[in-house]
N, C-alpha and C. Protein backbone atom coordinates (compact mmCIF):
# COMPACT_ATOMS: atom_id res chain seq x y z
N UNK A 1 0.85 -1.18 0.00
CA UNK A 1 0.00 0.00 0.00
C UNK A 1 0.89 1.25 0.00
N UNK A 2 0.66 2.30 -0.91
CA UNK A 2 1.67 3.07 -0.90
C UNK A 2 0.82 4.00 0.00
N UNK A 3 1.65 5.12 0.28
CA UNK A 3 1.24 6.39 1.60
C UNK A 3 -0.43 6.96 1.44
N UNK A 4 -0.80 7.25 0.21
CA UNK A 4 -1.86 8.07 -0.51
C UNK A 4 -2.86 6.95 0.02
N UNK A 5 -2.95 5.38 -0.25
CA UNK A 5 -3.63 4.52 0.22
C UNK A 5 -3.59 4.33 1.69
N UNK A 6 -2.53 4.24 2.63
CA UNK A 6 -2.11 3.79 3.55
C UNK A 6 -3.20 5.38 4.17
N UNK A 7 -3.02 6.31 3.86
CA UNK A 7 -3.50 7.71 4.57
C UNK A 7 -5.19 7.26 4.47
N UNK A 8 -5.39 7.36 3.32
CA UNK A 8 -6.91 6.92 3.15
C UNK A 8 -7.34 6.26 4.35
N UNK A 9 -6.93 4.28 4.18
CA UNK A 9 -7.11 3.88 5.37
C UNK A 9 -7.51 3.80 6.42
N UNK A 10 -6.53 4.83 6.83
CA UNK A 10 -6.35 5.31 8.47
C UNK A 10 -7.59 6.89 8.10
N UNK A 11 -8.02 7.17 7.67
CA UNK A 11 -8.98 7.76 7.78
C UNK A 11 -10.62 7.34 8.33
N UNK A 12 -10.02 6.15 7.31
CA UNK A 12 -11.43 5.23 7.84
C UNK A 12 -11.76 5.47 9.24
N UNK A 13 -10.84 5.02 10.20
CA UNK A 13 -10.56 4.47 11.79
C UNK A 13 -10.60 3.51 11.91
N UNK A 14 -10.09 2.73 11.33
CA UNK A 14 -9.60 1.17 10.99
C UNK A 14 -8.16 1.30 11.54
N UNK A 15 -7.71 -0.33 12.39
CA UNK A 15 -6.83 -0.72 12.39
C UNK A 15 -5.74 -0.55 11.22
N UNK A 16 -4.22 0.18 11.61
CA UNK A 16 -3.24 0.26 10.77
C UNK A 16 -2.08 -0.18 11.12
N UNK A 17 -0.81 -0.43 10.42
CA UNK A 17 0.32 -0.66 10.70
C UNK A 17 1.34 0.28 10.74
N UNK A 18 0.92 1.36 12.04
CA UNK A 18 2.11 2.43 11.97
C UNK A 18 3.81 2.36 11.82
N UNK A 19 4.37 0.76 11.68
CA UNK A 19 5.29 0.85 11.60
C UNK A 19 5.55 0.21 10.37
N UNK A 20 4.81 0.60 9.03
CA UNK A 20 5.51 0.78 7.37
C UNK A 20 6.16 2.02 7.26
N UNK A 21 7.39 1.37 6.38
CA UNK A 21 8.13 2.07 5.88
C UNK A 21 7.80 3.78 5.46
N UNK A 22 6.05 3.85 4.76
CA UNK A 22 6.26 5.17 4.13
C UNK A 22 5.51 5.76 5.05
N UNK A 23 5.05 5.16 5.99
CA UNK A 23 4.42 6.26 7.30
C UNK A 23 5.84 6.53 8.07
N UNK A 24 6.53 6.13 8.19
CA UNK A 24 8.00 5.75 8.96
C UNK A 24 8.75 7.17 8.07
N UNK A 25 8.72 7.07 6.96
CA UNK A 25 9.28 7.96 6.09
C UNK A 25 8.36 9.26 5.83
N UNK A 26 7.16 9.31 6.21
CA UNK A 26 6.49 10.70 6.21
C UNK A 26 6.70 11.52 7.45
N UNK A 27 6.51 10.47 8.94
CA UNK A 27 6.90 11.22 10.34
C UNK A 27 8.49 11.70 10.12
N UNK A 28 9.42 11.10 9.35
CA UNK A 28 10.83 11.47 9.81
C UNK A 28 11.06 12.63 8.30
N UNK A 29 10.24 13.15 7.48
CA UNK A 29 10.33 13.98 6.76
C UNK A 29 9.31 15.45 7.21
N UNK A 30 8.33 15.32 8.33
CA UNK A 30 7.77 15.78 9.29
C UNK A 30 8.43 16.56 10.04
N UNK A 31 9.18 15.60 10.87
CA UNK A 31 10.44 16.26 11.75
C UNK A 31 10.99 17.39 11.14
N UNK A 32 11.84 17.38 9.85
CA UNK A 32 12.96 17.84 9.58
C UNK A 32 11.95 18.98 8.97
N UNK A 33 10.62 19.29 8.47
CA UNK A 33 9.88 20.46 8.37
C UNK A 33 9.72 21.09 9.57
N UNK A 34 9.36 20.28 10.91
CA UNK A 34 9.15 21.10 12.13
C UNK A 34 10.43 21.54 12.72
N UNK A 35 11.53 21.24 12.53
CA UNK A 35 12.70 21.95 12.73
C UNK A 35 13.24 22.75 12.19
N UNK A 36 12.80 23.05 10.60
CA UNK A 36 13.12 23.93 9.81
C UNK A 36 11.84 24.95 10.62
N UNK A 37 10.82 24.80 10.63
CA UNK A 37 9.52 25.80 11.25
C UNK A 37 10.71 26.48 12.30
N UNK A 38 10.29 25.55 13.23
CA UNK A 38 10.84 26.22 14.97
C UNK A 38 12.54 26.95 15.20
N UNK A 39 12.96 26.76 13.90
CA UNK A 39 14.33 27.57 13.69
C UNK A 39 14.14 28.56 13.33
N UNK A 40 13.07 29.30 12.71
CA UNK A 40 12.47 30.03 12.14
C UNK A 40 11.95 31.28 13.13
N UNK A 41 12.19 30.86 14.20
CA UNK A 41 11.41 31.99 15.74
C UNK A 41 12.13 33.28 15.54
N UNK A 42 11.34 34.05 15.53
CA UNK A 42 11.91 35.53 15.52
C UNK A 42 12.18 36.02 14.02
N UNK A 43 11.99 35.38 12.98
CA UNK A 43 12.19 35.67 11.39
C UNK A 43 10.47 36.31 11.78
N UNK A 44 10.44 37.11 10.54
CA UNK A 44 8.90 37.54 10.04
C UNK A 44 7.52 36.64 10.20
N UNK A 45 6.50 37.58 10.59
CA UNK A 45 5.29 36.56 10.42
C UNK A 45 5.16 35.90 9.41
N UNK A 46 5.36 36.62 8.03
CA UNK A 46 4.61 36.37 6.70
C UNK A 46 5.21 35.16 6.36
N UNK A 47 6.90 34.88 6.91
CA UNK A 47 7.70 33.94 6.48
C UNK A 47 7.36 32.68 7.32
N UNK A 48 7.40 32.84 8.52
CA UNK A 48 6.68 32.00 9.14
C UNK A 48 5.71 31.08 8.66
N UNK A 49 4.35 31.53 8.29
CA UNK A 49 3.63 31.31 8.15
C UNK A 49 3.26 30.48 6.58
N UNK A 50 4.53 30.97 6.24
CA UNK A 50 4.66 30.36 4.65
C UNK A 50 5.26 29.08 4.75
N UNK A 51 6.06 28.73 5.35
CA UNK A 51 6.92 28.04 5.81
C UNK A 51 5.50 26.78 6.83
N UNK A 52 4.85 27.12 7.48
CA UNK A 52 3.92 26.33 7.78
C UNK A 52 2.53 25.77 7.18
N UNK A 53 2.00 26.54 6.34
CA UNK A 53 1.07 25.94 5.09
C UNK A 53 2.42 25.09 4.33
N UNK A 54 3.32 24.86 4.34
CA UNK A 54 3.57 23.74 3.46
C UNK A 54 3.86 22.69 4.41
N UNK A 55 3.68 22.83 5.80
CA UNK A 55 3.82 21.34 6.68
C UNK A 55 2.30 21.12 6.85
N UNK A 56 1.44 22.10 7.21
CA UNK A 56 -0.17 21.72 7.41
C UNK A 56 -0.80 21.85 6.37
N UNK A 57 -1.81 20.63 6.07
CA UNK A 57 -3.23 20.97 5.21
C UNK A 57 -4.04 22.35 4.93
N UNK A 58 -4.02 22.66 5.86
CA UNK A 58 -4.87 24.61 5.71
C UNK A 58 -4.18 25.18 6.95
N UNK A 59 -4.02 26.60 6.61
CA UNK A 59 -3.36 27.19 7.56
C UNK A 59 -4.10 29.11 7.31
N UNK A 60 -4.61 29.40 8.39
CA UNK A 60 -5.34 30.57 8.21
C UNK A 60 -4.09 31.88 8.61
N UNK A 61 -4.60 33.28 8.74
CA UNK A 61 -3.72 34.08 9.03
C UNK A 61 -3.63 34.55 10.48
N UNK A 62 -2.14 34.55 10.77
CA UNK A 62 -2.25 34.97 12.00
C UNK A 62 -1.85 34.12 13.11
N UNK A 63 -1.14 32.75 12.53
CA UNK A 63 -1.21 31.35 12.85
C UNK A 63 0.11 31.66 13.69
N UNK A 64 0.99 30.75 14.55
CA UNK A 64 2.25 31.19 15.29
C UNK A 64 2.03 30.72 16.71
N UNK A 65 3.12 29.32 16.23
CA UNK A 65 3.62 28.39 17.60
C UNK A 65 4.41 28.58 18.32
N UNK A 66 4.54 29.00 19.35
CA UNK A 66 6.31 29.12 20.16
C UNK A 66 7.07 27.95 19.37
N UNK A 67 8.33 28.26 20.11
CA UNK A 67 8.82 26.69 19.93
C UNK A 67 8.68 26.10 21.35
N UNK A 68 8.88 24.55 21.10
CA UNK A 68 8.95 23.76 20.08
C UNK A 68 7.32 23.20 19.50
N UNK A 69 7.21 23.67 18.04
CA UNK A 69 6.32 22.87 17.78
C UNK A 69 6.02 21.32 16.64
N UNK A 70 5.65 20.19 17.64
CA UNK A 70 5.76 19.17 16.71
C UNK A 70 4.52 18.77 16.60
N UNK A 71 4.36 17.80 15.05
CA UNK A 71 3.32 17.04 15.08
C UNK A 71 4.03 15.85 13.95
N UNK A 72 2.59 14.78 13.73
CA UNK A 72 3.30 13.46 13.38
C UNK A 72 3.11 13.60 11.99
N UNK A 73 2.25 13.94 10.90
CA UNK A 73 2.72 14.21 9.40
C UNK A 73 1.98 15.62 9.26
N UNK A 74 1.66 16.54 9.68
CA UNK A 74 1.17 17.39 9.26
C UNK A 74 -0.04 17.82 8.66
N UNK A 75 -0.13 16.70 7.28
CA UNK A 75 -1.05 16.72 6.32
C UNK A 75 -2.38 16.82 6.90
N UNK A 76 -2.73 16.30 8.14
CA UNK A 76 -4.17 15.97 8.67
C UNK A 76 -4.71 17.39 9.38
N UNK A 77 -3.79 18.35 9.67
CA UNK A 77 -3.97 19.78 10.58
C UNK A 77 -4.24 20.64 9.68
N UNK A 78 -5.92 21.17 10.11
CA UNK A 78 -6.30 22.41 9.52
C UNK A 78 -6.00 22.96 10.85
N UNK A 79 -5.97 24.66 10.89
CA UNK A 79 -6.02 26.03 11.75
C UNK A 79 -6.60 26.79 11.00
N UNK A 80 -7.65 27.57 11.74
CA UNK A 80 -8.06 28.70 11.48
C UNK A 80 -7.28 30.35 11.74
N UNK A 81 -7.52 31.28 11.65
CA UNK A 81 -7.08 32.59 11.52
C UNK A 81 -7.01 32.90 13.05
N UNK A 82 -5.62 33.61 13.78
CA UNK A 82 -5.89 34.21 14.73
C UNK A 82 -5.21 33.04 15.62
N UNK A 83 -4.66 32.39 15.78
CA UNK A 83 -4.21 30.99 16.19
C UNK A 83 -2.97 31.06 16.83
N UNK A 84 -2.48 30.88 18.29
CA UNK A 84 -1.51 31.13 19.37
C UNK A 84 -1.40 29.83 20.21
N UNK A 85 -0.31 28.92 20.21
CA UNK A 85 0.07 28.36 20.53
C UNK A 85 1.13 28.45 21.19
N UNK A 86 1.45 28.20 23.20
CA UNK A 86 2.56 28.52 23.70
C UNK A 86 3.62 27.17 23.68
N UNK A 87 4.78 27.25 24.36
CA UNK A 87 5.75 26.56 23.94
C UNK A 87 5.14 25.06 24.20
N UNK A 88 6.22 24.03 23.26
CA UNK A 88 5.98 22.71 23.63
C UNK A 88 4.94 22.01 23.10
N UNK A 89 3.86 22.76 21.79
CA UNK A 89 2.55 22.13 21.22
C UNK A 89 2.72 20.78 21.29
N UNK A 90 2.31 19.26 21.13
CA UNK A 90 2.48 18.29 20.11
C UNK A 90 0.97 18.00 19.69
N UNK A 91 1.22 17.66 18.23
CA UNK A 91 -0.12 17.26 17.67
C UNK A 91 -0.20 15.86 17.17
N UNK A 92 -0.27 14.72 17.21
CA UNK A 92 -0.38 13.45 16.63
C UNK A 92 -1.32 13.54 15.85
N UNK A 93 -0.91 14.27 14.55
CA UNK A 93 -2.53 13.91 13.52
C UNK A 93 -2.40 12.49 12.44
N UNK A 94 -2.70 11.35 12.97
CA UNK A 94 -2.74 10.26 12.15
C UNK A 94 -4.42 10.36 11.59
N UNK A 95 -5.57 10.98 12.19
CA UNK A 95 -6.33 11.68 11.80
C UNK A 95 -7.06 13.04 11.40
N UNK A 96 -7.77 13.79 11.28
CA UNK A 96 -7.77 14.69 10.66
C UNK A 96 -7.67 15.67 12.26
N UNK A 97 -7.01 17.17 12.92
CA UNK A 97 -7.55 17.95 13.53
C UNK A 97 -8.14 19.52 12.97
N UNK A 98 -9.31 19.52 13.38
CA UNK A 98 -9.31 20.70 12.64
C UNK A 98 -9.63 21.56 14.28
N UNK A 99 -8.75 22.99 13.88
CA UNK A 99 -8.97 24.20 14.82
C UNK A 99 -9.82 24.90 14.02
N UNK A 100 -10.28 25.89 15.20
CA UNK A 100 -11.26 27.21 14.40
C UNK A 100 -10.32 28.31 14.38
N UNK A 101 -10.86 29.33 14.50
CA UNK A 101 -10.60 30.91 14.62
C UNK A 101 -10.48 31.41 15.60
N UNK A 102 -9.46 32.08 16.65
CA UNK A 102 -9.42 33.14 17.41
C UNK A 102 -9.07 31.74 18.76
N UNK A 103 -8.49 30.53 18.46
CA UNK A 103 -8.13 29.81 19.52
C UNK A 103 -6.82 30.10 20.20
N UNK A 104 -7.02 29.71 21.39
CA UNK A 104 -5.37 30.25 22.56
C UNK A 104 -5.10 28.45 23.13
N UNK A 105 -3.56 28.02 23.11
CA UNK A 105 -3.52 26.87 23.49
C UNK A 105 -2.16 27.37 24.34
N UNK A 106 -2.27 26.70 26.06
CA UNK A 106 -1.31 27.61 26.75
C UNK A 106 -0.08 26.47 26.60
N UNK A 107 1.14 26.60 27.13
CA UNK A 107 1.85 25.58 27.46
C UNK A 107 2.08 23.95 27.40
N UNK A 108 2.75 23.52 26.56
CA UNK A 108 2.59 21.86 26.86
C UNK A 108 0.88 21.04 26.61
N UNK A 109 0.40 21.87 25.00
CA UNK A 109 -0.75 21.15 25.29
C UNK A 109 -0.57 20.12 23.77
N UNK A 110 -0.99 18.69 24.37
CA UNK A 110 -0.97 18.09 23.52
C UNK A 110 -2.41 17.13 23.37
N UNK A 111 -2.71 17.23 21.39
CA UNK A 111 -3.70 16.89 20.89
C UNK A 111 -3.25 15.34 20.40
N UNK A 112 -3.88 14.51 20.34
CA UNK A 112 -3.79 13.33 20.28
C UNK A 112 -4.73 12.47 19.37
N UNK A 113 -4.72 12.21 18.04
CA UNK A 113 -6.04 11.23 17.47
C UNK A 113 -5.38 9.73 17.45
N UNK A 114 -4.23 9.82 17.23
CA UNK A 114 -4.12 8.51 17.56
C UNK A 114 -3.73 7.72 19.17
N UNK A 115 -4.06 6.14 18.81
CA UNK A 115 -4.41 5.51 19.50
C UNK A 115 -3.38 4.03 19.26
N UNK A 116 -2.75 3.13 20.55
CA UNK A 116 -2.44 2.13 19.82
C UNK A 116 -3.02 0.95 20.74
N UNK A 117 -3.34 -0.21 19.43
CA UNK A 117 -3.86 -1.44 20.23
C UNK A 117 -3.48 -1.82 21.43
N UNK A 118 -4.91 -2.21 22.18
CA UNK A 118 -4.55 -2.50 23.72
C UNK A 118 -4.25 -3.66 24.02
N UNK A 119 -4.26 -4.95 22.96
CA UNK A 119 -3.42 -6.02 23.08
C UNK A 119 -2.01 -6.37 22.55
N UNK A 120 -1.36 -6.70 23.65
CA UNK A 120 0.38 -6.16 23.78
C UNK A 120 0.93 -6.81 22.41
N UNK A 121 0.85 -7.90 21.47
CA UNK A 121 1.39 -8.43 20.92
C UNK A 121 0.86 -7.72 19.47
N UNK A 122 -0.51 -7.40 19.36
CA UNK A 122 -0.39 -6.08 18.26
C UNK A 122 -0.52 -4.91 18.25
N UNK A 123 -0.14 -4.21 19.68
CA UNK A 123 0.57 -3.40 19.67
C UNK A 123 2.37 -3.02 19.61
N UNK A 124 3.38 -4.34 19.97
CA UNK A 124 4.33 -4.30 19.81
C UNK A 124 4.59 -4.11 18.49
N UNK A 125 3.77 -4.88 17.09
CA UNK A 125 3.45 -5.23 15.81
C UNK A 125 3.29 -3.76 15.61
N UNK A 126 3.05 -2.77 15.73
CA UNK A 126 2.63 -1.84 15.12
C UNK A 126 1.11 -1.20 15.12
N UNK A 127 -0.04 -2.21 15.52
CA UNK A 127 -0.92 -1.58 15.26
C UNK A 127 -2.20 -0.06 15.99
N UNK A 128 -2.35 0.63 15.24
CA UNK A 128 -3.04 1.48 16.03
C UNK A 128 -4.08 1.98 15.02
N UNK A 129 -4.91 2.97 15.85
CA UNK A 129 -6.16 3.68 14.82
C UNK A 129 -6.36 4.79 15.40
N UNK A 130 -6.90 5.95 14.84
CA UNK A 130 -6.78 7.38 14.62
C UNK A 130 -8.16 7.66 14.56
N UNK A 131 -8.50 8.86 15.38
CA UNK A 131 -10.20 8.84 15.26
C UNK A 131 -10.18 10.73 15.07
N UNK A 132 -10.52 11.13 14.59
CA UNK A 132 -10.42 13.21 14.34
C UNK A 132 -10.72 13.66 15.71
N UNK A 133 -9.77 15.17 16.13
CA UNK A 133 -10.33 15.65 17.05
C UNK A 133 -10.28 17.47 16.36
N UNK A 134 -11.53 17.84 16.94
CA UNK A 134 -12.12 19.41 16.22
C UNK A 134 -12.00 20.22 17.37
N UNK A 135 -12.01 21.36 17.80
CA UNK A 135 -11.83 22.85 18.26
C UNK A 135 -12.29 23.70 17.92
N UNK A 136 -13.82 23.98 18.32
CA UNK A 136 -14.12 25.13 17.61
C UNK A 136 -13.76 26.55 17.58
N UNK A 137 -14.47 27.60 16.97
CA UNK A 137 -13.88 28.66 17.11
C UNK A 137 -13.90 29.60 18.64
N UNK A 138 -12.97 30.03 19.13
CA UNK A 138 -12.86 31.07 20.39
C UNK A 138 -12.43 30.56 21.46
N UNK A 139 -12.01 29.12 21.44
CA UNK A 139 -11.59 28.29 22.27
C UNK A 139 -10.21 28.96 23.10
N UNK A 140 -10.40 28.25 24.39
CA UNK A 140 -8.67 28.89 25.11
C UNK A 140 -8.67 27.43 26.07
N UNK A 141 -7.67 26.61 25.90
CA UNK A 141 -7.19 25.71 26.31
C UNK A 141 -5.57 26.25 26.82
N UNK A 142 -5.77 25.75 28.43
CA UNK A 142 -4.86 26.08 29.42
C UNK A 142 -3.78 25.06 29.33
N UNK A 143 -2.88 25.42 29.90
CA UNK A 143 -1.27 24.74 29.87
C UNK A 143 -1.11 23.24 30.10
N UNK A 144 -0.91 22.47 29.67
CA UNK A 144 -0.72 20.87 29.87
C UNK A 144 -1.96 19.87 30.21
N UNK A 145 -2.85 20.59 29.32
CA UNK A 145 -3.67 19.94 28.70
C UNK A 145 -3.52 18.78 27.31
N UNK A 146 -3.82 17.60 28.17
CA UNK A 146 -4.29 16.59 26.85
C UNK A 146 -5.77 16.11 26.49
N UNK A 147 -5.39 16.68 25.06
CA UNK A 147 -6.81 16.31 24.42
C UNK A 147 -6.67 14.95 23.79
N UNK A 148 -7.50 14.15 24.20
CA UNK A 148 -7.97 12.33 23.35
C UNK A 148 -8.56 12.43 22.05
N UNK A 149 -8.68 10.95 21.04
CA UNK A 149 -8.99 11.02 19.81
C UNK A 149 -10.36 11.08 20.20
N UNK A 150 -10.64 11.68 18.82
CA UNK A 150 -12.43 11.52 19.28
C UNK A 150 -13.09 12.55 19.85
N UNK A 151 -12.49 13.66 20.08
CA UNK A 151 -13.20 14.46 21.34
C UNK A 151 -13.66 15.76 20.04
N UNK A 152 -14.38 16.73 20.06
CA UNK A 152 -14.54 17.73 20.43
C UNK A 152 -15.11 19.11 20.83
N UNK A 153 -14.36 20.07 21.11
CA UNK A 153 -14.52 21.09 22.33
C UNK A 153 -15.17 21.82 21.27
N UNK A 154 -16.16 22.45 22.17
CA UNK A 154 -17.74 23.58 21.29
C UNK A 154 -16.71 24.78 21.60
N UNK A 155 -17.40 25.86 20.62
CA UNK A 155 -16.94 27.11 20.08
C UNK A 155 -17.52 27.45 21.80
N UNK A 156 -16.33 28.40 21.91
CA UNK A 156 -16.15 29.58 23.10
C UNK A 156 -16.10 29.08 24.43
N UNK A 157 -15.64 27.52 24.70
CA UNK A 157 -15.27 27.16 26.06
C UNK A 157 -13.96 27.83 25.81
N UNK A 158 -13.84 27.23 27.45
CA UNK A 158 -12.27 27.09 27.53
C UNK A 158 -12.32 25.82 28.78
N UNK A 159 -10.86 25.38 28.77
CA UNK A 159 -10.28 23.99 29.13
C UNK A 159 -9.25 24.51 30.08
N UNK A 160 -9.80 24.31 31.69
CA UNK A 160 -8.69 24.37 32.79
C UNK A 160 -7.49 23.83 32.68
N UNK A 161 -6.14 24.48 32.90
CA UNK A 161 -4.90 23.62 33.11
C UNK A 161 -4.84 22.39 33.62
N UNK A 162 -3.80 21.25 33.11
CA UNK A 162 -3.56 20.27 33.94
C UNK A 162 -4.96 18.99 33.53
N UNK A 163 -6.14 18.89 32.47
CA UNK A 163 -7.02 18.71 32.33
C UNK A 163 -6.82 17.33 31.39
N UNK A 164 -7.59 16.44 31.17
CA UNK A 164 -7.66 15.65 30.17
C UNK A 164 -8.81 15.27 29.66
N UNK A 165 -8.84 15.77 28.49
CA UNK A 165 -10.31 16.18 27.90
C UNK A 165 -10.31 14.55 27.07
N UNK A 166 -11.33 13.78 27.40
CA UNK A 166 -11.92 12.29 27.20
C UNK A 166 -13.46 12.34 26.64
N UNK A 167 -13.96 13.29 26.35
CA UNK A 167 -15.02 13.17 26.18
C UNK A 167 -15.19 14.49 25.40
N UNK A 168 -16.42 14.92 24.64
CA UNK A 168 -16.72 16.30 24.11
C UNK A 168 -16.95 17.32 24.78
N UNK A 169 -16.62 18.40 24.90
CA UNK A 169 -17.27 19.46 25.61
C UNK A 169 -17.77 20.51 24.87
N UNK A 170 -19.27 20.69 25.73
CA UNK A 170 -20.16 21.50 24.62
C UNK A 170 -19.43 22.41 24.47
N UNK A 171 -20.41 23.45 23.96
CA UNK A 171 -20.30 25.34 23.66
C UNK A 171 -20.25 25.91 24.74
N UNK A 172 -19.49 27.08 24.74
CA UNK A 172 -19.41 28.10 25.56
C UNK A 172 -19.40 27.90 27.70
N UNK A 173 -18.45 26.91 27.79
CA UNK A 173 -18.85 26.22 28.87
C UNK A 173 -17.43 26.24 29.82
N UNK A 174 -16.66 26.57 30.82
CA UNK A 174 -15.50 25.81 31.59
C UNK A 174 -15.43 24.69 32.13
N UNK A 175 -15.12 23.84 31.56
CA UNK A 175 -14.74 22.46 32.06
C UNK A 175 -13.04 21.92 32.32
N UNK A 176 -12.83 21.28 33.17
CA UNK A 176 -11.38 21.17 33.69
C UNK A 176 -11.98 19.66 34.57
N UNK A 177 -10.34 19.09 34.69
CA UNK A 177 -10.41 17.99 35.68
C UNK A 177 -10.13 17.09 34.69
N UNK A 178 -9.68 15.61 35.73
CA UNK A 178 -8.64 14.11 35.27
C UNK A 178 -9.58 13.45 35.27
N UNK A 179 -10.78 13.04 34.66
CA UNK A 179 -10.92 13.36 33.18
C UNK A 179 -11.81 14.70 33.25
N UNK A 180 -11.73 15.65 32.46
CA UNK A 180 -12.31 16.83 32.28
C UNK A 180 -13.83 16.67 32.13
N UNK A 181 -14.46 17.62 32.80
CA UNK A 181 -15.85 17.79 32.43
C UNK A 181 -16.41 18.90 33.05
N UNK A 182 -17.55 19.32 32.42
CA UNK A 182 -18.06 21.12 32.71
C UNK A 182 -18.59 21.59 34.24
N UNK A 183 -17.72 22.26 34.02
CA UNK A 183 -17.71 23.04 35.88
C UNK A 183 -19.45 23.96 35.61
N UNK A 184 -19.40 24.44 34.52
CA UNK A 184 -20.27 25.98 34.61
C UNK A 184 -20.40 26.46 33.24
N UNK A 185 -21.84 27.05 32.84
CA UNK A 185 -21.11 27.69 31.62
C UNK A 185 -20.73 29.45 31.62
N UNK A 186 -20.52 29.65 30.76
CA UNK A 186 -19.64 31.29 30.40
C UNK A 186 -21.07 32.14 30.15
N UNK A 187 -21.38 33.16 30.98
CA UNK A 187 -21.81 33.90 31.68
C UNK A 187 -21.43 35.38 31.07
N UNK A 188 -22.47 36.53 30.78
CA UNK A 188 -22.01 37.79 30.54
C UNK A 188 -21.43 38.05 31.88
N UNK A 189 -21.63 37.91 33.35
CA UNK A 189 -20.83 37.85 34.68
C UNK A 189 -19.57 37.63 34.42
N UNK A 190 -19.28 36.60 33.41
CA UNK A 190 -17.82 36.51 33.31
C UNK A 190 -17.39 37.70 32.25
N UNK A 191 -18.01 38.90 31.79
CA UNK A 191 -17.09 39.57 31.52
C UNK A 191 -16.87 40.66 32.45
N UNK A 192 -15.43 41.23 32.29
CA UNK A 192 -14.75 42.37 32.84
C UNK A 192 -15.00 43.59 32.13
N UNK A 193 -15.51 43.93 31.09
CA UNK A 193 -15.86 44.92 30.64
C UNK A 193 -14.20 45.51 29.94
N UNK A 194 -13.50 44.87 29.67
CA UNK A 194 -12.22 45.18 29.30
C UNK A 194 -12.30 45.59 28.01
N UNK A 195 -11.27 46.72 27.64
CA UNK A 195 -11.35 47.34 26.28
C UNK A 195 -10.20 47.31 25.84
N UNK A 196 -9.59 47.02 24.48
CA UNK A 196 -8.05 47.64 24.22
C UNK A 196 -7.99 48.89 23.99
């Protein structure tokens, strides 16, 4: 199965063999784009940003990861416009993630679609499966947060530090906690009346 098939596949959410050669050869041609990216800190936005639409699928304006930012082939990550990521991102997209618009991701937060078999002998073998995780728009996910395959977070929550989001979380809501789930939702009370 060459990569174009092998990608298909794993779209499905079918069992795959993450350890062929041309998935083996897309993560380690991955790398050497996200190191060319994250060498890149302090050069121009515009360059930046050019430099990252050719590691991600869609890339909106305004986009800009601290370093270090990694993920596993790129191809599967849309971002929307307006997009801040603090140091340490990782993204495992063996399935599709898509972000929205105007999202904040603090410190050490890592997104996750893949998954590997929970029986030891095909998981040693290689096998795992990949399920999409989405972000809608206005989202602010706090520092060392992990997000699971499968999950996602409604337009205009936000996600307490330290959290592991296992499940969906609606719209406009704060949810936090091991495994995460909604404290409260977001309230005109919660604004400060703040202006720039």
């Amino acid at each position: 199965m060459n990569l174009a098939e092998q990608r298909a596949h794993i779209l499905t959410g079918a069992m795959y063999d993450d350890l062929t050669p041309e998935l083996v050869a897309a993560r380690e041609a991955t790398v050497l784009r996200t190191n060319e990216y994250n060498a890149t800190f302090g050069r121009p936005p515009a360059e930046r940003e050019a430099l990252l639409a050719t590691l991600l699928a869609a890339v909106g304006t305004g986009v800009h990861f601290e370093p270090t930012f990694r993920c596993e082939f790129g191809y599967n990550i849309t971002i929307g416009s307006n997009f801040y990521a603090n140091f340490d991102c990782v993204m495992l997209d063996g399935a599709p993630i898509t972000i929205g618009d105007n999202v904040l991701l603090g410190p050490r937060v890592g997104i996750f679609t893949s998954n590997h078999a929970l029986d030891p002998v095909e998981r040693v073998n290689g096998a795992c499966y990949a399920k999409p995780v989405t972000i809608g728009d206005n989202v602010w996910i706090g520092g060392h947060v992990t997000i699971n395959q499968g999950v996602t977070i409604g337009a205009g929550s936000v996600i307490g530090s330290g959290s592991v989001v296992t499940r969906d979380i609606p719209p406009g809501v704060i949810a936090a906690g091991v495994p995460a789930r909604v404290l409260r939702p977001i309230t005109s009370a919660d604004s400060t009346g703040w202006k720039p």
